[in-house]
PDB file of N, CA and C in Angstrom:
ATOM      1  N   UNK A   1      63.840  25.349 -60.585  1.00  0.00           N
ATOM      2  CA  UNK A   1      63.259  26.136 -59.528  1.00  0.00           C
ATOM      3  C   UNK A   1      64.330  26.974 -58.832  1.00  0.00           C
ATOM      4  N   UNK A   2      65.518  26.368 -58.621  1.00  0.00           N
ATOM      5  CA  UNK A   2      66.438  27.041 -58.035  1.00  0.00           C
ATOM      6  C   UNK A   2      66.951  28.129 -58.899  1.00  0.00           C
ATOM      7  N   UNK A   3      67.140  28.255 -60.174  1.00  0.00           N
ATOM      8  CA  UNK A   3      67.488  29.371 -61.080  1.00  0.00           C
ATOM      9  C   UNK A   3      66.326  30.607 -60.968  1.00  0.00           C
ATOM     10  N   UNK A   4      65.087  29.874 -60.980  1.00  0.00           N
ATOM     11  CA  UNK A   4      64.130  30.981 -60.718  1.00  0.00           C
ATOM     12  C   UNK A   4      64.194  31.826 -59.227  1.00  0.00           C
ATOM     13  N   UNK A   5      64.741  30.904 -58.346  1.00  0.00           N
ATOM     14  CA  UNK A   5      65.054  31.811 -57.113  1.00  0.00           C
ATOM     15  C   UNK A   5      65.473  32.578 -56.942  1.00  0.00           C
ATOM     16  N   UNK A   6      66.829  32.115 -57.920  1.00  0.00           N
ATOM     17  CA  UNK A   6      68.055  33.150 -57.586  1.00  0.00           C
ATOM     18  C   UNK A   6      67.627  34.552 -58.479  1.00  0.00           C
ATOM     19  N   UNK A   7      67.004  34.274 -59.923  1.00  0.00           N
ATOM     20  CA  UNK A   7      67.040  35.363 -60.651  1.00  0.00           C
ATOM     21  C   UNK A   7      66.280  36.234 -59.328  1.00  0.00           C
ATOM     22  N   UNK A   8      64.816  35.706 -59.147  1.00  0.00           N
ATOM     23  CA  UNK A   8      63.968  36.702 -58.182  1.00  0.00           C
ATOM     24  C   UNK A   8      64.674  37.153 -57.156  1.00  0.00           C
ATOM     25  N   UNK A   9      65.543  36.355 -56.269  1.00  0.00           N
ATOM     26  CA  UNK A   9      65.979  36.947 -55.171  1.00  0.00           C
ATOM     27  C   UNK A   9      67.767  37.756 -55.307  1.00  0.00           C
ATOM     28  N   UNK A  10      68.647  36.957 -56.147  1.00  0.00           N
ATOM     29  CA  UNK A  10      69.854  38.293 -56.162  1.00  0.00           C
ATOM     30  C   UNK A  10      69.283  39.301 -57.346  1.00  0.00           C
ATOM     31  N   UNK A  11      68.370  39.193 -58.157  1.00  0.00           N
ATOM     32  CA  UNK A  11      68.488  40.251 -59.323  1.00  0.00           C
ATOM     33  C   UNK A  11      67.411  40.901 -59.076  1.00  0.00           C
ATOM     34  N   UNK A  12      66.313  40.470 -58.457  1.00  0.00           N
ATOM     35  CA  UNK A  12      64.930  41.521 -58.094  1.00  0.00           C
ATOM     36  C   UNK A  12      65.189  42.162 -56.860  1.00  0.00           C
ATOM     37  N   UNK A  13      65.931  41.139 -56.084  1.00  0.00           N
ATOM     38  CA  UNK A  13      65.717  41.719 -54.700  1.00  0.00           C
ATOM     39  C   UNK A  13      64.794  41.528 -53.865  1.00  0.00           C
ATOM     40  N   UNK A  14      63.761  39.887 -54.604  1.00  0.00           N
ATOM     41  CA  UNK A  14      63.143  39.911 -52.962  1.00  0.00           C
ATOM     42  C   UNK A  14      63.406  39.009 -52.369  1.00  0.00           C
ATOM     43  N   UNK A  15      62.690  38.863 -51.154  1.00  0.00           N
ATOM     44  CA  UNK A  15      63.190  37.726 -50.198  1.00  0.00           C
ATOM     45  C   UNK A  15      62.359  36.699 -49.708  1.00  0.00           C
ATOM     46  N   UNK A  16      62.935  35.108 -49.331  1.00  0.00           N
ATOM     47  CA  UNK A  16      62.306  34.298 -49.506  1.00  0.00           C
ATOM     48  C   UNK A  16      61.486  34.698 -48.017  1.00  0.00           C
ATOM     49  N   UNK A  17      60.310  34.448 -48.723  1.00  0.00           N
ATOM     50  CA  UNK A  17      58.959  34.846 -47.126  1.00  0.00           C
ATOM     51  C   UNK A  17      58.959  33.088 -46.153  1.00  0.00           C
ATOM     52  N   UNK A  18      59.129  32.245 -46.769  1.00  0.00           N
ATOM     53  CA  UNK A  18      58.330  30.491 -46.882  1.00  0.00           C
ATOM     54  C   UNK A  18      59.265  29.780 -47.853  1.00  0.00           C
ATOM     55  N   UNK A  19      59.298  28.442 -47.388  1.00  0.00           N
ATOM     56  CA  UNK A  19      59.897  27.762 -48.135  1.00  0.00           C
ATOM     57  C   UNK A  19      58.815  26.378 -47.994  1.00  0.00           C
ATOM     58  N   UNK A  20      58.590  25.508 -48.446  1.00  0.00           N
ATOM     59  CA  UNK A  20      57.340  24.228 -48.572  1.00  0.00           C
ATOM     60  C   UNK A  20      58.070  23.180 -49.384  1.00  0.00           C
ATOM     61  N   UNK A  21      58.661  22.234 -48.301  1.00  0.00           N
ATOM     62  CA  UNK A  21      58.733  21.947 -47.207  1.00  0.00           C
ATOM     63  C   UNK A  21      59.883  23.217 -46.214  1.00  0.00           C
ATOM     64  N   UNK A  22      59.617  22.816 -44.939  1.00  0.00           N
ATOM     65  CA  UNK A  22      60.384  23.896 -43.737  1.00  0.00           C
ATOM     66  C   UNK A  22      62.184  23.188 -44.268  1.00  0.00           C
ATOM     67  N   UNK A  23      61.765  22.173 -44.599  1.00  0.00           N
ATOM     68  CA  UNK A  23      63.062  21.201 -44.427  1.00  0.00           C
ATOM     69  C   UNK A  23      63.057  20.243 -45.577  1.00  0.00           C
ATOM     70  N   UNK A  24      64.421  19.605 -45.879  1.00  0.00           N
ATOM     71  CA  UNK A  24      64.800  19.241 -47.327  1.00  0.00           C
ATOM     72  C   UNK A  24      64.627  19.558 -48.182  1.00  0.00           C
ATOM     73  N   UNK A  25      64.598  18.897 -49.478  1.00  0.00           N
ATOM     74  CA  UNK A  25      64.268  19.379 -50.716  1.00  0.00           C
ATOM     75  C   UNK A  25      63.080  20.458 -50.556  1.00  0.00           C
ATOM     76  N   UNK A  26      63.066  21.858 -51.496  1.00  0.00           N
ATOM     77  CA  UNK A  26      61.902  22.717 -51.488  1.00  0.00           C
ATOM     78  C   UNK A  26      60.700  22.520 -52.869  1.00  0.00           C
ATOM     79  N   UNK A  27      59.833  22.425 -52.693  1.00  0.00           N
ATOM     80  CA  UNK A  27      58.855  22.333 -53.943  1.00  0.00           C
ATOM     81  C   UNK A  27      57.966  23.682 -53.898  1.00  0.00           C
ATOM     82  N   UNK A  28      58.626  24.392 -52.826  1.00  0.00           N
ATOM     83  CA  UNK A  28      57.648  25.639 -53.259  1.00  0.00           C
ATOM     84  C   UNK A  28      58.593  26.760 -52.457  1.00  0.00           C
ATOM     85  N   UNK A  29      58.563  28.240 -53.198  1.00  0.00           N
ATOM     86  CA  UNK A  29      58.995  29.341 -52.160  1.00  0.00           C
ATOM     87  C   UNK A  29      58.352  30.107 -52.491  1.00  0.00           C
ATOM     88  N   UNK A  30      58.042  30.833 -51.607  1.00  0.00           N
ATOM     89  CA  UNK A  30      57.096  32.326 -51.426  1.00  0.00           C
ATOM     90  C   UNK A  30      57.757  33.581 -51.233  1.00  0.00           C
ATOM     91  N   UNK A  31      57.833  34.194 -52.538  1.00  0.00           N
ATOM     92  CA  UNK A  31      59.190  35.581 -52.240  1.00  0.00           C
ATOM     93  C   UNK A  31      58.007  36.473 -52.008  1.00  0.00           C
ATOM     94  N   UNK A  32      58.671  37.748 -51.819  1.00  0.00           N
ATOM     95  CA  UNK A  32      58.410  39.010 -50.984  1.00  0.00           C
ATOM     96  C   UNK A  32      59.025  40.076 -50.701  1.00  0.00           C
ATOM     97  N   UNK A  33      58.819  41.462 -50.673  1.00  0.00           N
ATOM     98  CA  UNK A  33      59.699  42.218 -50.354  1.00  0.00           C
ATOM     99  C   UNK A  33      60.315  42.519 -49.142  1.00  0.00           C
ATOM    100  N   UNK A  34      59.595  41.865 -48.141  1.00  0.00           N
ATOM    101  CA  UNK A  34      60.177  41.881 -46.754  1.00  0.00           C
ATOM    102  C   UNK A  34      60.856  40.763 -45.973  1.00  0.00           C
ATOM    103  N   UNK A  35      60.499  39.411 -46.871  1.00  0.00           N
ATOM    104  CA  UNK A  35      60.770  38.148 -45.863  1.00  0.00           C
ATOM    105  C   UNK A  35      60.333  37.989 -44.822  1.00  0.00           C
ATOM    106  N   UNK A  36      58.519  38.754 -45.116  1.00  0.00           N
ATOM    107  CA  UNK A  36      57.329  38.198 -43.421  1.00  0.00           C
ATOM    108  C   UNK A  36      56.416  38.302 -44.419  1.00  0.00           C
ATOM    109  N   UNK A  37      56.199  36.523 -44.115  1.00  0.00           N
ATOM    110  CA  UNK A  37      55.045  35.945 -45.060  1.00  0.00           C
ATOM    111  C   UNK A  37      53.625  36.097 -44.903  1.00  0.00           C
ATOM    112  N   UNK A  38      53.439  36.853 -43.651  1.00  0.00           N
ATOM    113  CA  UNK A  38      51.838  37.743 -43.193  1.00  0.00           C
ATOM    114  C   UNK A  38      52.300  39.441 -43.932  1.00  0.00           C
ATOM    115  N   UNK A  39      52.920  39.553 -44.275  1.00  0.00           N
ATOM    116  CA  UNK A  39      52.784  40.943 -44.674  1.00  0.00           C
ATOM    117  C   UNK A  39      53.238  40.961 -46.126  1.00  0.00           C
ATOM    118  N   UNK A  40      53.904  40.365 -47.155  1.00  0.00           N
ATOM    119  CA  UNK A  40      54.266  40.690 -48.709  1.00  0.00           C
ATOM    120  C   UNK A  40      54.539  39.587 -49.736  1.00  0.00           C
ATOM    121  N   UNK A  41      54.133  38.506 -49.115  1.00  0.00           N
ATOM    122  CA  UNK A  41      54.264  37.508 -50.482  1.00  0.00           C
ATOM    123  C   UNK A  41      53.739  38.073 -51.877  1.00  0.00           C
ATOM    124  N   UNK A  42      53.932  38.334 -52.939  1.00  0.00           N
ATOM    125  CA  UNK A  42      54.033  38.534 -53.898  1.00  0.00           C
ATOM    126  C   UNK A  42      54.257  37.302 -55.260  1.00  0.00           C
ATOM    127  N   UNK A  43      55.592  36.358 -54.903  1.00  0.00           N
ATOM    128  CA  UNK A  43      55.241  35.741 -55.790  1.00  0.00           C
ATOM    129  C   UNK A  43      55.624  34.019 -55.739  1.00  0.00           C
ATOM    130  N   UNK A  44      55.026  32.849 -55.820  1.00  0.00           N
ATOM    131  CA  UNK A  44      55.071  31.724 -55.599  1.00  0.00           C
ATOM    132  C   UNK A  44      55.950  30.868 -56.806  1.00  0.00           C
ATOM    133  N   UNK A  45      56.637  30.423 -56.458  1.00  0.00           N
ATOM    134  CA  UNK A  45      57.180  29.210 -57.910  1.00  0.00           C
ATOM    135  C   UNK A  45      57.290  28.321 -57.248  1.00  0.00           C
ATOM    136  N   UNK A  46      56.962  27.418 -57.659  1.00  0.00           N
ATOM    137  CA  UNK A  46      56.626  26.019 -57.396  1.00  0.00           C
ATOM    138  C   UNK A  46      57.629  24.877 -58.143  1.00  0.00           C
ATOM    139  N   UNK A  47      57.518  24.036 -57.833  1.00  0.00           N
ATOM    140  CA  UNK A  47      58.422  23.178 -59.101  1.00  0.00           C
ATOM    141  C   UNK A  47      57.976  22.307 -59.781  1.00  0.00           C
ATOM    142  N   UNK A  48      57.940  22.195 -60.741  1.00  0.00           N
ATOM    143  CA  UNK A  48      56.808  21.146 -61.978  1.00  0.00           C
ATOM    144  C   UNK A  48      57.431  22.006 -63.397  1.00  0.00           C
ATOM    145  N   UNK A  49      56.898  21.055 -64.425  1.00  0.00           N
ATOM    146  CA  UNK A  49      57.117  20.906 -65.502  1.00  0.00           C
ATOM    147  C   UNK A  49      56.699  22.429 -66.294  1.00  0.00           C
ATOM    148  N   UNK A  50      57.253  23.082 -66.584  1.00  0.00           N
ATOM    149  CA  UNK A  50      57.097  24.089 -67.591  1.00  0.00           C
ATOM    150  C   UNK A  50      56.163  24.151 -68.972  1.00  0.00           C
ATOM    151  N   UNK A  51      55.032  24.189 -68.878  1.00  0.00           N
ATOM    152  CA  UNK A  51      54.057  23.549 -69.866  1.00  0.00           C
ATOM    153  C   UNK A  51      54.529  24.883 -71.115  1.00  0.00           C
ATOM    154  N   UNK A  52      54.192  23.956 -72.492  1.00  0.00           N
ATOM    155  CA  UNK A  52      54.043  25.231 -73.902  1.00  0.00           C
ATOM    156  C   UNK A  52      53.159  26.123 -73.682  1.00  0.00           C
ATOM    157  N   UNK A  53      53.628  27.328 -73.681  1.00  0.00           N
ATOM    158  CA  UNK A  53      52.448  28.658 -73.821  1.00  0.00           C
ATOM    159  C   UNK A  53      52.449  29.072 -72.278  1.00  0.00           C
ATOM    160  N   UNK A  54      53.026  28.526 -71.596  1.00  0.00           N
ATOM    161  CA  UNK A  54      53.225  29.275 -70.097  1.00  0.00           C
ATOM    162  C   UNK A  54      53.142  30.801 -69.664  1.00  0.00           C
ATOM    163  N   UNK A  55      53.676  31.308 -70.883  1.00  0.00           N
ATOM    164  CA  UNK A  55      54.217  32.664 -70.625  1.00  0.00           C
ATOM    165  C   UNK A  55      52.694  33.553 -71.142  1.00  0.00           C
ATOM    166  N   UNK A  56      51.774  32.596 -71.610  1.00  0.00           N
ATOM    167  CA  UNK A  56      50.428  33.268 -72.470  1.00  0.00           C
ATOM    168  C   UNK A  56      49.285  33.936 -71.090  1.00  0.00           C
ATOM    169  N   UNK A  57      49.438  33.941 -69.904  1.00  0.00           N
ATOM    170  CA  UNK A  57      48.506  34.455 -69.061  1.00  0.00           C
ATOM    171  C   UNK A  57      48.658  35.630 -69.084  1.00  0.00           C
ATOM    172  N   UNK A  58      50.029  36.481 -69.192  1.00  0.00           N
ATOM    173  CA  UNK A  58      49.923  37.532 -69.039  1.00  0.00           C
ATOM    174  C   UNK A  58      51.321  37.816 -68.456  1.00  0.00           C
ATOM    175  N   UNK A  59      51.297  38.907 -67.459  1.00  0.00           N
ATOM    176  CA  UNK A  59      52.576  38.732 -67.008  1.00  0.00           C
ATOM    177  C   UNK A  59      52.606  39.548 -65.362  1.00  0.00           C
ATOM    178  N   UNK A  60      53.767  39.241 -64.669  1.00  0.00           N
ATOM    179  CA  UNK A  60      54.013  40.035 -63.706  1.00  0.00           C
ATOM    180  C   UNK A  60      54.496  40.999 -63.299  1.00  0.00           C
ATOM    181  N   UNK A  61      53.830  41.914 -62.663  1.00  0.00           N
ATOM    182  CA  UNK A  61      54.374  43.462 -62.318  1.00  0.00           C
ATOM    183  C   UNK A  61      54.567  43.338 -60.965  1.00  0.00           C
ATOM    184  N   UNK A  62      55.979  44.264 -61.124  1.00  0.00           N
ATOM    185  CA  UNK A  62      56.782  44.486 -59.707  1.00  0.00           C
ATOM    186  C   UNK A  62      56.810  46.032 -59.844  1.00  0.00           C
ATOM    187  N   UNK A  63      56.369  46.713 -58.483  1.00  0.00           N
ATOM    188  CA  UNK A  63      56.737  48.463 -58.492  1.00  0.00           C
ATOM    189  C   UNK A  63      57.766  48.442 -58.177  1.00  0.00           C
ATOM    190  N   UNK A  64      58.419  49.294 -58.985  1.00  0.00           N
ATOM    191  CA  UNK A  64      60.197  49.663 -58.777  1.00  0.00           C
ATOM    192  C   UNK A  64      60.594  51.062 -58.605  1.00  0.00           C
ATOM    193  N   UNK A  65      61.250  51.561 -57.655  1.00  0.00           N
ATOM    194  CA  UNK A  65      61.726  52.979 -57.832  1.00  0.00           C
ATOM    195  C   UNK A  65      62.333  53.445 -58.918  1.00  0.00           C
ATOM    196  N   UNK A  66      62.890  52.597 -59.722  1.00  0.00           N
ATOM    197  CA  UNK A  66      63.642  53.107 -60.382  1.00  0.00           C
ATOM    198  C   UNK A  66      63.647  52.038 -61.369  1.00  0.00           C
ATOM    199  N   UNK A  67      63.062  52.424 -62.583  1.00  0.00           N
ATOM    200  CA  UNK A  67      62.826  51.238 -63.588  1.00  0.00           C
ATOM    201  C   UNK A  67      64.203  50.796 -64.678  1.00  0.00           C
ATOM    202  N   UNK A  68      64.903  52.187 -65.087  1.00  0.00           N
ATOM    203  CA  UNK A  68      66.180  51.825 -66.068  1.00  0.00           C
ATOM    204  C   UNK A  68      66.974  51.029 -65.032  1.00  0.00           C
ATOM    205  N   UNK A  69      67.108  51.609 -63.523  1.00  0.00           N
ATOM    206  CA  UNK A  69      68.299  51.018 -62.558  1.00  0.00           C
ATOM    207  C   UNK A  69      67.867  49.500 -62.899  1.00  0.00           C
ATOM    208  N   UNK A  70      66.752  48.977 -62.610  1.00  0.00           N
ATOM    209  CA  UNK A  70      66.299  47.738 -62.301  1.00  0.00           C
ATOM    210  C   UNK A  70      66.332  47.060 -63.520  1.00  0.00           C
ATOM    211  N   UNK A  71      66.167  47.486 -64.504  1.00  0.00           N
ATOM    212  CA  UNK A  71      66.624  46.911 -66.373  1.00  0.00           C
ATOM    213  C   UNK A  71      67.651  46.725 -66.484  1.00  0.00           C
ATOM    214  N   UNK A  72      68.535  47.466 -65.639  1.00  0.00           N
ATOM    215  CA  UNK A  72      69.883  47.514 -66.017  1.00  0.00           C
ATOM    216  C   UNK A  72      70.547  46.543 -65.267  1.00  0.00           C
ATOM    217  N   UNK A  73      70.132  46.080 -64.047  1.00  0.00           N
ATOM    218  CA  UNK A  73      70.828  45.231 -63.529  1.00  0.00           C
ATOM    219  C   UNK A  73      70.112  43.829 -63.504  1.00  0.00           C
ATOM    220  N   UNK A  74      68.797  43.554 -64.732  1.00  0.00           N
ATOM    221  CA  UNK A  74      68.633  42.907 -64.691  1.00  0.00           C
ATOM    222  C   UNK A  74      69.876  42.119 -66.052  1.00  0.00           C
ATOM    223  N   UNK A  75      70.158  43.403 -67.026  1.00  0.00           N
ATOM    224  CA  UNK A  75      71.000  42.847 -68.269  1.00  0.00           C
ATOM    225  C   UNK A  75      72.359  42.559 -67.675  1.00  0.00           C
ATOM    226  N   UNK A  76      72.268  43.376 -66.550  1.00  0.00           N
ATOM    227  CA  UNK A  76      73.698  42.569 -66.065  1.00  0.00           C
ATOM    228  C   UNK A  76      74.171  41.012 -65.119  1.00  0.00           C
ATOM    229  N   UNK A  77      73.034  40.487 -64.936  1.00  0.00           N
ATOM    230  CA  UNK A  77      72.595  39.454 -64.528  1.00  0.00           C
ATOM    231  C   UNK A  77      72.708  38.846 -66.087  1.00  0.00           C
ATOM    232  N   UNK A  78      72.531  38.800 -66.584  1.00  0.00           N
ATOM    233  CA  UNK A  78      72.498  37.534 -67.896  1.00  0.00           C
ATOM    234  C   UNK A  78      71.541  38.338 -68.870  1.00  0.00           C
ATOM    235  N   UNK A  79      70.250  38.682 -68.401  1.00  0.00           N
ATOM    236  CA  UNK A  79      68.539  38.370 -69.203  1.00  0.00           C
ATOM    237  C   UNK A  79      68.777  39.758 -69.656  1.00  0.00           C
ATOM    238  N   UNK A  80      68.889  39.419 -70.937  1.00  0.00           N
ATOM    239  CA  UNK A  80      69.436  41.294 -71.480  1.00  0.00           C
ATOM    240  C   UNK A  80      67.418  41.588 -71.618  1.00  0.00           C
ATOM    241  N   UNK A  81      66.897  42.508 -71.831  1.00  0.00           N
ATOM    242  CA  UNK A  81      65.875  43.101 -72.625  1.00  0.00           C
ATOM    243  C   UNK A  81      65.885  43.868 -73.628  1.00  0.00           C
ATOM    244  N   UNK A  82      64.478  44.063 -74.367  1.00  0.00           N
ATOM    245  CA  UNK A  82      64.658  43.849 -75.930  1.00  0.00           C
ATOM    246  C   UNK A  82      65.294  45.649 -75.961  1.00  0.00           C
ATOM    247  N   UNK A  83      64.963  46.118 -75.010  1.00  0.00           N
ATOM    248  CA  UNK A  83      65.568  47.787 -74.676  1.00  0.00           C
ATOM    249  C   UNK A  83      65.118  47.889 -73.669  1.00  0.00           C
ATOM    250  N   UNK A  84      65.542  49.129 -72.971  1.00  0.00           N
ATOM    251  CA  UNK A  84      66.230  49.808 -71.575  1.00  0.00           C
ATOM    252  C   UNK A  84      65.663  51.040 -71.395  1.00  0.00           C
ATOM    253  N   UNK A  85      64.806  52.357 -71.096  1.00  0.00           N
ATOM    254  CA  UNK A  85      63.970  53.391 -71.347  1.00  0.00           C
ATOM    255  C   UNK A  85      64.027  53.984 -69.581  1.00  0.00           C
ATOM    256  N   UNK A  86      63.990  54.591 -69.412  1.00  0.00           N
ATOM    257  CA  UNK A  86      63.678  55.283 -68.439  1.00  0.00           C
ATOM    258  C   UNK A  86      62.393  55.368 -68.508  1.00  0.00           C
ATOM    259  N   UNK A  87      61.945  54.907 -66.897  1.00  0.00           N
ATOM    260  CA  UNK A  87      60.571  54.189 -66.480  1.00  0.00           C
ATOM    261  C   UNK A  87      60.468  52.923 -66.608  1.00  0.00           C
ATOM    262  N   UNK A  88      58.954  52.600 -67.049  1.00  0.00           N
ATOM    263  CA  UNK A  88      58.479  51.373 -67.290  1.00  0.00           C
ATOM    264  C   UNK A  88      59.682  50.537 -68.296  1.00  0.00           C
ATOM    265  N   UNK A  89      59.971  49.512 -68.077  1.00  0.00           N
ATOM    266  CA  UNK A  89      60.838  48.293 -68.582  1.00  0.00           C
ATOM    267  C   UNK A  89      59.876  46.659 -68.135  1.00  0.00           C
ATOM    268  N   UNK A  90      60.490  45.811 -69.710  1.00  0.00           N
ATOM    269  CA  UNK A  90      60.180  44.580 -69.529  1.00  0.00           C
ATOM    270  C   UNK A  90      61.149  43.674 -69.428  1.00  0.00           C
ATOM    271  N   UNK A  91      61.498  42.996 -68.871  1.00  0.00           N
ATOM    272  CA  UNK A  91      62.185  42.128 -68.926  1.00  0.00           C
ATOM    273  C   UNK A  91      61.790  40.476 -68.306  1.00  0.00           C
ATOM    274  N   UNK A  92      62.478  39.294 -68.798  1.00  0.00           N
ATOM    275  CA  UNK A  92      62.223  38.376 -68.613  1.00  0.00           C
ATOM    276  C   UNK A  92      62.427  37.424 -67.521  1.00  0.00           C
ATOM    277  N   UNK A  93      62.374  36.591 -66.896  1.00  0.00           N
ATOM    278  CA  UNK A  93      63.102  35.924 -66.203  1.00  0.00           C
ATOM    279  C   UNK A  93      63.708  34.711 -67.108  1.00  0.00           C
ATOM    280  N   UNK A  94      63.976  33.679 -65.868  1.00  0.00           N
ATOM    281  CA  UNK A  94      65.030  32.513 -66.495  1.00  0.00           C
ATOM    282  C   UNK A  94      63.697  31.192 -67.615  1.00  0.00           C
ATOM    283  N   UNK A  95      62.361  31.601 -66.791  1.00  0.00           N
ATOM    284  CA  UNK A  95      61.270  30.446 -67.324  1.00  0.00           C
ATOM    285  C   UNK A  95      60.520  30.921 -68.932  1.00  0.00           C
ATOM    286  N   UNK A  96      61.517  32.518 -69.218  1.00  0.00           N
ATOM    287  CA  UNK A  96      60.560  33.269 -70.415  1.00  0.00           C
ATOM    288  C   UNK A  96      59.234  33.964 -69.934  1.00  0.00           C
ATOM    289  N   UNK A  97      58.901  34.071 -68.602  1.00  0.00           N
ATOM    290  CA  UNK A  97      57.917  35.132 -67.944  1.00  0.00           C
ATOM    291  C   UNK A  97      57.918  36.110 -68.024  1.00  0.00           C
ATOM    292  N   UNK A  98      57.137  37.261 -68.230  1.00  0.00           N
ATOM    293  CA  UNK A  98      57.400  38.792 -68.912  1.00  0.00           C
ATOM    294  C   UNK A  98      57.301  39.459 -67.064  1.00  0.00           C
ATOM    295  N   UNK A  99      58.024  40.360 -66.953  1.00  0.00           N
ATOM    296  CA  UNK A  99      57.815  41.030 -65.749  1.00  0.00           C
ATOM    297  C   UNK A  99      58.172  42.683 -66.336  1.00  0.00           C
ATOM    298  N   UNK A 100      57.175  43.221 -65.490  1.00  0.00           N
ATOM    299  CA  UNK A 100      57.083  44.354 -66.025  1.00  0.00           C
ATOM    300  C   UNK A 100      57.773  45.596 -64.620  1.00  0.00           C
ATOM    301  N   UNK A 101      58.736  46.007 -65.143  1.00  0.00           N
ATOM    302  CA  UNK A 101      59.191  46.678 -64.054  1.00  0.00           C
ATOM    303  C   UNK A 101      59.149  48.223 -64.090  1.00  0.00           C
ATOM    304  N   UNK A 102      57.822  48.084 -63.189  1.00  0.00           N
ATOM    305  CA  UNK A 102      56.671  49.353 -63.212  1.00  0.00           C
ATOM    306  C   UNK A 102      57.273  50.484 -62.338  1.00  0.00           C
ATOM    307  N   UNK A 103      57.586  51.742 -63.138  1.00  0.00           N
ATOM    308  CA  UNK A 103      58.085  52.820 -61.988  1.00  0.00           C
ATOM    309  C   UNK A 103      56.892  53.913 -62.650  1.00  0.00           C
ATOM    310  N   UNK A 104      56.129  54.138 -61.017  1.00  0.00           N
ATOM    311  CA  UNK A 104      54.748  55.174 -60.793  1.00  0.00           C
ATOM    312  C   UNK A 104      55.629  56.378 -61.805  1.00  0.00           C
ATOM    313  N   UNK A 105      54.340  57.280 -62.745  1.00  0.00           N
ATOM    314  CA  UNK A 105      54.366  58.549 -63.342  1.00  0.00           C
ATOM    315  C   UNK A 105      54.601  59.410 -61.698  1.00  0.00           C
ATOM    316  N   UNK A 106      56.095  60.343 -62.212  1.00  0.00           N
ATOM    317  CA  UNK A 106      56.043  61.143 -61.194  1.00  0.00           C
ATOM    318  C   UNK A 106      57.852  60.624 -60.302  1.00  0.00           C
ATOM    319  N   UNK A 107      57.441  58.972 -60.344  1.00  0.00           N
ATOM    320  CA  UNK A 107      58.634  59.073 -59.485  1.00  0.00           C
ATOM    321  C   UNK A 107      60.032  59.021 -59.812  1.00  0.00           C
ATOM    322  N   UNK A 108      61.034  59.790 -58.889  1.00  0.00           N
ATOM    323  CA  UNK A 108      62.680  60.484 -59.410  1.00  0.00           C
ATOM    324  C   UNK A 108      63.043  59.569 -59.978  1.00  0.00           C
ATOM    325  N   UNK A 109      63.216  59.883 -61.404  1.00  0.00           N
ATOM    326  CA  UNK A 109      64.192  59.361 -62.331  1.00  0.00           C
ATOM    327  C   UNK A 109      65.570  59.424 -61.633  1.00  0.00           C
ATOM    328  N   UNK A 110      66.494  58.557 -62.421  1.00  0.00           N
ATOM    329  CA  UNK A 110      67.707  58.911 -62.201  1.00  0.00           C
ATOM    330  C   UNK A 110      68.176  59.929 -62.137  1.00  0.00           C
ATOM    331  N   UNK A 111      69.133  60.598 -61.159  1.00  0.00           N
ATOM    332  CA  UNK A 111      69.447  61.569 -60.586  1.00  0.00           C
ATOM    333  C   UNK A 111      71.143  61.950 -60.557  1.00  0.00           C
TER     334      UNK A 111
END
């Protein structure tokens, strides 16, 4: 759980909204892009057992300004992807979860 934190929070960039419990050990955090858990929770990990086929629901999308920037520093974090494109990029986290790092038609490419 703690590896999944860190990937989401130093390599995505969001921030923990909640933590469950307030105190000691955590079995749950609630990230976000703001760190105010009435306004952007986005995404929950919990801690439990990693079942086979986990990764089969589908996957998660994050809007990104800038999709190669955000590929790119996700391969520099460890989690290379299978390629790197300007715009839309996939990449993985630490559990094998597909996240799709969605940049809107239209918005400034690298500059």
């Amino acid at each position: 759980m703690e590896r999944s934190k860190k990937f989401y929070t130093e390599v995505l960039g969001l921030k923990v909204d909640a933590r469950v419990p307030a105190q000691g050990e955590p079995v749950e955090y609630l990230l976000g892009l703001t760190g105010d858990l009435r306004q952007d929770t986005l995404i929950v990990i919990r801690k439990g057992e990693i079942k086979p086929g986990a990764t089969e629901f589908g996957n998660i999308t994050i809007v990104v300004p800038d999709g190669r920037k955000m590929a790119e520093r996700v391969r520099a974090a460890g989690y290379p992807p299978a390629r790197i494109v300007d715009g839309t990029n996939f990449v993985k986290d630490p559990d094998g979860y597909t996240i799709e790092l969605y940049q809107r038609p239209g918005s400034p490419a690298r500059q």
